[in-house]
C-alpha atoms as a PDB file:
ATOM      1  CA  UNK A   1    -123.979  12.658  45.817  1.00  0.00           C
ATOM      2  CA  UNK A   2    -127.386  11.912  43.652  1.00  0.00           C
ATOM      3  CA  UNK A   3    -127.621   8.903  41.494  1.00  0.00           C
ATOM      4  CA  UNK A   4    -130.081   8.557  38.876  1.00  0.00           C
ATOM      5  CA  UNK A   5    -131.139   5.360  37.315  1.00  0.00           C
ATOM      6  CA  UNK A   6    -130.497   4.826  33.811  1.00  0.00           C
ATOM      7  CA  UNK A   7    -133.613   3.457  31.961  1.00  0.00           C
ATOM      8  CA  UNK A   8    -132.141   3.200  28.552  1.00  0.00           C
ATOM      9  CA  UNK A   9    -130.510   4.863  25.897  1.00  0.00           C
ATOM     10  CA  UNK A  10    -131.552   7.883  24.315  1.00  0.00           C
ATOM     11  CA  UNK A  11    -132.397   5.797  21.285  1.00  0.00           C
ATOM     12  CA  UNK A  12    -134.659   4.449  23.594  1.00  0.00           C
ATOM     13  CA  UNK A  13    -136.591   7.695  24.158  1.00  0.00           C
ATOM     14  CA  UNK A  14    -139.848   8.307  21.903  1.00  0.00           C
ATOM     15  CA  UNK A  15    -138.784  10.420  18.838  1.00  0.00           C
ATOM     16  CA  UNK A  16    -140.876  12.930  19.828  1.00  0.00           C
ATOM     17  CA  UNK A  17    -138.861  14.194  22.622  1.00  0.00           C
ATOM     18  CA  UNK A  18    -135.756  13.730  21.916  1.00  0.00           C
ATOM     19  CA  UNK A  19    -136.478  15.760  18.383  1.00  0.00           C
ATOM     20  CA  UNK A  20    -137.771  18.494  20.992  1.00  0.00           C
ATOM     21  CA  UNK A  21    -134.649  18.094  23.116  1.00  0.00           C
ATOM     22  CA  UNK A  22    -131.384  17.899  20.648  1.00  0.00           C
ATOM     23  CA  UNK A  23    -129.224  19.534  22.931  1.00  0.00           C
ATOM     24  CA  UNK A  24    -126.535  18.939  20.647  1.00  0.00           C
ATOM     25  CA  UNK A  25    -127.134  22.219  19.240  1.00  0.00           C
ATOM     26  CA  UNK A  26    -126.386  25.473  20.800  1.00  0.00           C
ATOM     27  CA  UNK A  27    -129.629  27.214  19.450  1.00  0.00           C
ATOM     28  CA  UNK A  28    -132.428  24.376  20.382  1.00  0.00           C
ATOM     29  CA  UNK A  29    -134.222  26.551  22.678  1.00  0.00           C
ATOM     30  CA  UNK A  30    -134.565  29.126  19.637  1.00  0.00           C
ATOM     31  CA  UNK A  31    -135.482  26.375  17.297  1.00  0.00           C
ATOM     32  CA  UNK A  32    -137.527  23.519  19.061  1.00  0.00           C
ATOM     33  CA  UNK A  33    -139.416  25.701  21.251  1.00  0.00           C
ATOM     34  CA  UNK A  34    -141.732  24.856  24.258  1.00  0.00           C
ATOM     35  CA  UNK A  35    -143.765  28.293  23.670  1.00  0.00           C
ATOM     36  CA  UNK A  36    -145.951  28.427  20.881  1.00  0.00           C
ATOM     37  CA  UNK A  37    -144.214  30.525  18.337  1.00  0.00           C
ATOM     38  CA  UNK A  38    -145.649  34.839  17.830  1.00  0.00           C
ATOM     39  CA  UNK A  39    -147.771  34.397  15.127  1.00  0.00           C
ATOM     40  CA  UNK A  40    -148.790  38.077  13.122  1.00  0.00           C
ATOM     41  CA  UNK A  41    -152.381  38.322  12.891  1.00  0.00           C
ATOM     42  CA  UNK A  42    -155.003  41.030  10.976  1.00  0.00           C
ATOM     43  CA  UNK A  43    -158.259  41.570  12.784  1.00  0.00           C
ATOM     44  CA  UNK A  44    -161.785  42.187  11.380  1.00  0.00           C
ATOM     45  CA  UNK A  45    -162.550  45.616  10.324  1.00  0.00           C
ATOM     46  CA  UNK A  46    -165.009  47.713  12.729  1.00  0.00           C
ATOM     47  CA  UNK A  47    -167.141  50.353  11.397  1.00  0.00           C
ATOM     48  CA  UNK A  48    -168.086  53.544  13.119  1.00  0.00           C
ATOM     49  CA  UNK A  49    -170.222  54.952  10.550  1.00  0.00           C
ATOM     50  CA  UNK A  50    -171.111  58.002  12.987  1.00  0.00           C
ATOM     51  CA  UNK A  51    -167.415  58.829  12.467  1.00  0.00           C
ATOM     52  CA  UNK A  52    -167.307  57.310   9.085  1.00  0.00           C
ATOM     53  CA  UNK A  53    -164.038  55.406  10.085  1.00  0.00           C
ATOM     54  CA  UNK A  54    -163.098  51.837  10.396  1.00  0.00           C
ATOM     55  CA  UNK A  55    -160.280  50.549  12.432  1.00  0.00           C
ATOM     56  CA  UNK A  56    -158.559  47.487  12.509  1.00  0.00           C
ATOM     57  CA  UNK A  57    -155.933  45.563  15.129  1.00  0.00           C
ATOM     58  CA  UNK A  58    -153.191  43.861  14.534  1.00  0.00           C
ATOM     59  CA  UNK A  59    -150.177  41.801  15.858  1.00  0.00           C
ATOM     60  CA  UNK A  60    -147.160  41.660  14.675  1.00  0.00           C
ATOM     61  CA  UNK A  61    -144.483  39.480  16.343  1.00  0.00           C
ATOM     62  CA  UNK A  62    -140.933  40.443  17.818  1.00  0.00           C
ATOM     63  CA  UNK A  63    -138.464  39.551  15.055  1.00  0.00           C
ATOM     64  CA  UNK A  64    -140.158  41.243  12.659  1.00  0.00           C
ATOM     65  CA  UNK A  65    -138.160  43.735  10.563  1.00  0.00           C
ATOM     66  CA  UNK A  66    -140.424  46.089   8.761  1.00  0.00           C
ATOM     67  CA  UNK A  67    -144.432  46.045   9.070  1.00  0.00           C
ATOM     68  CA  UNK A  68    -147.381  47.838   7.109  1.00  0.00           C
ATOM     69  CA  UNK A  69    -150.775  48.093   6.555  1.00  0.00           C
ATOM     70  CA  UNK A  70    -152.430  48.721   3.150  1.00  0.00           C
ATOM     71  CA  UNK A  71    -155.844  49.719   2.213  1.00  0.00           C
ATOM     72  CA  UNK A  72    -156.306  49.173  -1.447  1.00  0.00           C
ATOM     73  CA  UNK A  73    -158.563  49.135  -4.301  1.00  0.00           C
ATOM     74  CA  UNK A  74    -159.561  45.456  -5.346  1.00  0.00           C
ATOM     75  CA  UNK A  75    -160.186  45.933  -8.806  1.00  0.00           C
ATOM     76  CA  UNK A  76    -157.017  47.796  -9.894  1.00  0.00           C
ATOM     77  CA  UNK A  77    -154.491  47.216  -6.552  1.00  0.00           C
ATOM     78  CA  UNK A  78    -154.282  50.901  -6.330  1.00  0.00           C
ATOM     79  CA  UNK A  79    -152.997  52.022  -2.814  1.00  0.00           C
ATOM     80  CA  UNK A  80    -155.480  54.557  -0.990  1.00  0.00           C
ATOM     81  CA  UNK A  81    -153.890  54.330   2.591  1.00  0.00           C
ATOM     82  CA  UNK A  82    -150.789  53.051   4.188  1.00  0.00           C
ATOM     83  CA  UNK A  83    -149.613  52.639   7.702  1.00  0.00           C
ATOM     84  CA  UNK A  84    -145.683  52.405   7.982  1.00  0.00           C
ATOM     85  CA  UNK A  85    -143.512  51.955  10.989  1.00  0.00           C
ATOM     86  CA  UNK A  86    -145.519  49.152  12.500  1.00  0.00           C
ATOM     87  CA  UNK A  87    -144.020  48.094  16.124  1.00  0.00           C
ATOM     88  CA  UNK A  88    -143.729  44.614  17.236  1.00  0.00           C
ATOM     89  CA  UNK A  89    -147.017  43.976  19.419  1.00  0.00           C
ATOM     90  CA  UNK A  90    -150.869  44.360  19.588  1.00  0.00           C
ATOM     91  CA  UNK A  91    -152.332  47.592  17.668  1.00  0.00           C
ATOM     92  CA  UNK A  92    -155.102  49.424  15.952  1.00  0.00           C
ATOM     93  CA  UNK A  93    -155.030  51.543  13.397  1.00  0.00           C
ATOM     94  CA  UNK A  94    -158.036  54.027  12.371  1.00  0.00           C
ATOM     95  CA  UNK A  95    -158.512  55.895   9.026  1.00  0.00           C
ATOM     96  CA  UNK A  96    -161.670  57.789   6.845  1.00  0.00           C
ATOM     97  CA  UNK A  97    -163.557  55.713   4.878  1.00  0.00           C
ATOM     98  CA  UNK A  98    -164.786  58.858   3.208  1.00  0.00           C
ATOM     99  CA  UNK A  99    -161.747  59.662   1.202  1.00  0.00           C
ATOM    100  CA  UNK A 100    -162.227  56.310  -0.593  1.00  0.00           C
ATOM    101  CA  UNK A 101    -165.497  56.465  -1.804  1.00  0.00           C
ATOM    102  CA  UNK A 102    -167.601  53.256  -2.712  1.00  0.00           C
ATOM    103  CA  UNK A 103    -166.705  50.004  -3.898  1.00  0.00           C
ATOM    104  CA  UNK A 104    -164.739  47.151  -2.993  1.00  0.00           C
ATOM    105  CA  UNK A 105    -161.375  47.744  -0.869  1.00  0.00           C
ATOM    106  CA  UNK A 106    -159.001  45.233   1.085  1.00  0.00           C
ATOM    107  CA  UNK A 107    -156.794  45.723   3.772  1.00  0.00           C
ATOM    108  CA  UNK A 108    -153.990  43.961   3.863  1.00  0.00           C
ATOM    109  CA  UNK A 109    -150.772  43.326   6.766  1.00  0.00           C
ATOM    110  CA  UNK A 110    -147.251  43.136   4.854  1.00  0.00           C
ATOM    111  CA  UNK A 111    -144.687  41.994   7.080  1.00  0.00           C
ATOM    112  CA  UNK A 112    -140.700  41.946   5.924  1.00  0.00           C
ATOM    113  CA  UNK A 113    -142.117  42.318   2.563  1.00  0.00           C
ATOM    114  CA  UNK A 114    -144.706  39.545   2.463  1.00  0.00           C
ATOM    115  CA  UNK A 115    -148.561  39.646   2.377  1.00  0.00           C
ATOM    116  CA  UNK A 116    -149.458  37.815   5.774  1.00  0.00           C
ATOM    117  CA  UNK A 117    -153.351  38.357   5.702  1.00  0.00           C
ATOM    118  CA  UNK A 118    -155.829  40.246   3.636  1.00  0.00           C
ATOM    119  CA  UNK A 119    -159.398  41.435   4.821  1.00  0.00           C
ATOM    120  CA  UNK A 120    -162.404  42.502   2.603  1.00  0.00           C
ATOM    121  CA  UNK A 121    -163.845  46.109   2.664  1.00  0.00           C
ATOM    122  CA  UNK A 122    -166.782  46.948   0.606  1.00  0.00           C
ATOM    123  CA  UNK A 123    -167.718  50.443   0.884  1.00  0.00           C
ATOM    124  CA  UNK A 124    -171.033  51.639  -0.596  1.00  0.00           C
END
């Protein structure tokens, strides 16, 4: 049979770990994770003006519902382009530029319904 010292209470312990361990709860692991937790993230935009496309990559994490991409108009929010049916993970995503014309566009990574990050496109 193993014995192991006790050093002191859990009062004892520095508050950082034992807010990281409350194993009083059934869901800790989900809630006080180790792991850093899946962030979504919108890349820069790349040009390939031989192609006259632009792509961009994404990420969008695992417990994520519903995920889009827009490419819009600046000065009026008009929608130009959309990209639906996003799957959790890294991607890219390629459209024309020359359907849009010149000016100033963004691009912008909607996740459950919320704006998560916006890039700049200016188009001349």
């Amino acid at each position: 049979m193993l014995v192991w010292p006790i050093l002191g209470s859990a009062q004892s312990l520095p508050d950082t770990l034992t807010n990281r361990l409350d194993l009083r709860k059934p869901s800790f692991y989900r809630e006080k994770s180790f792991l850093k937790k899946e962030e979504a993230s919108l890349g820069e935009v790349e040009w390939n003006k031989v192609h006259k496309t632009a792509s961009v990559s994404f990420f969008v994490p695992r417990d994520v519902k519903k995920g889009r991409i827009e490419i819009f108009e600046k000065a009026t929010g008009r929608v130009h382009k959309f990209f639906s049916t996003l799957f959790p993970g890294n991607g890219t995503i390629e459209f024309e530029i020359q359907s849009l014309g010149s000016g100033l566009f963004g691009c912008r990574l909607i996740l459950d319904e919320v704006v998560y990050f916006e890039r700049e496109l200016v188009i001349s």
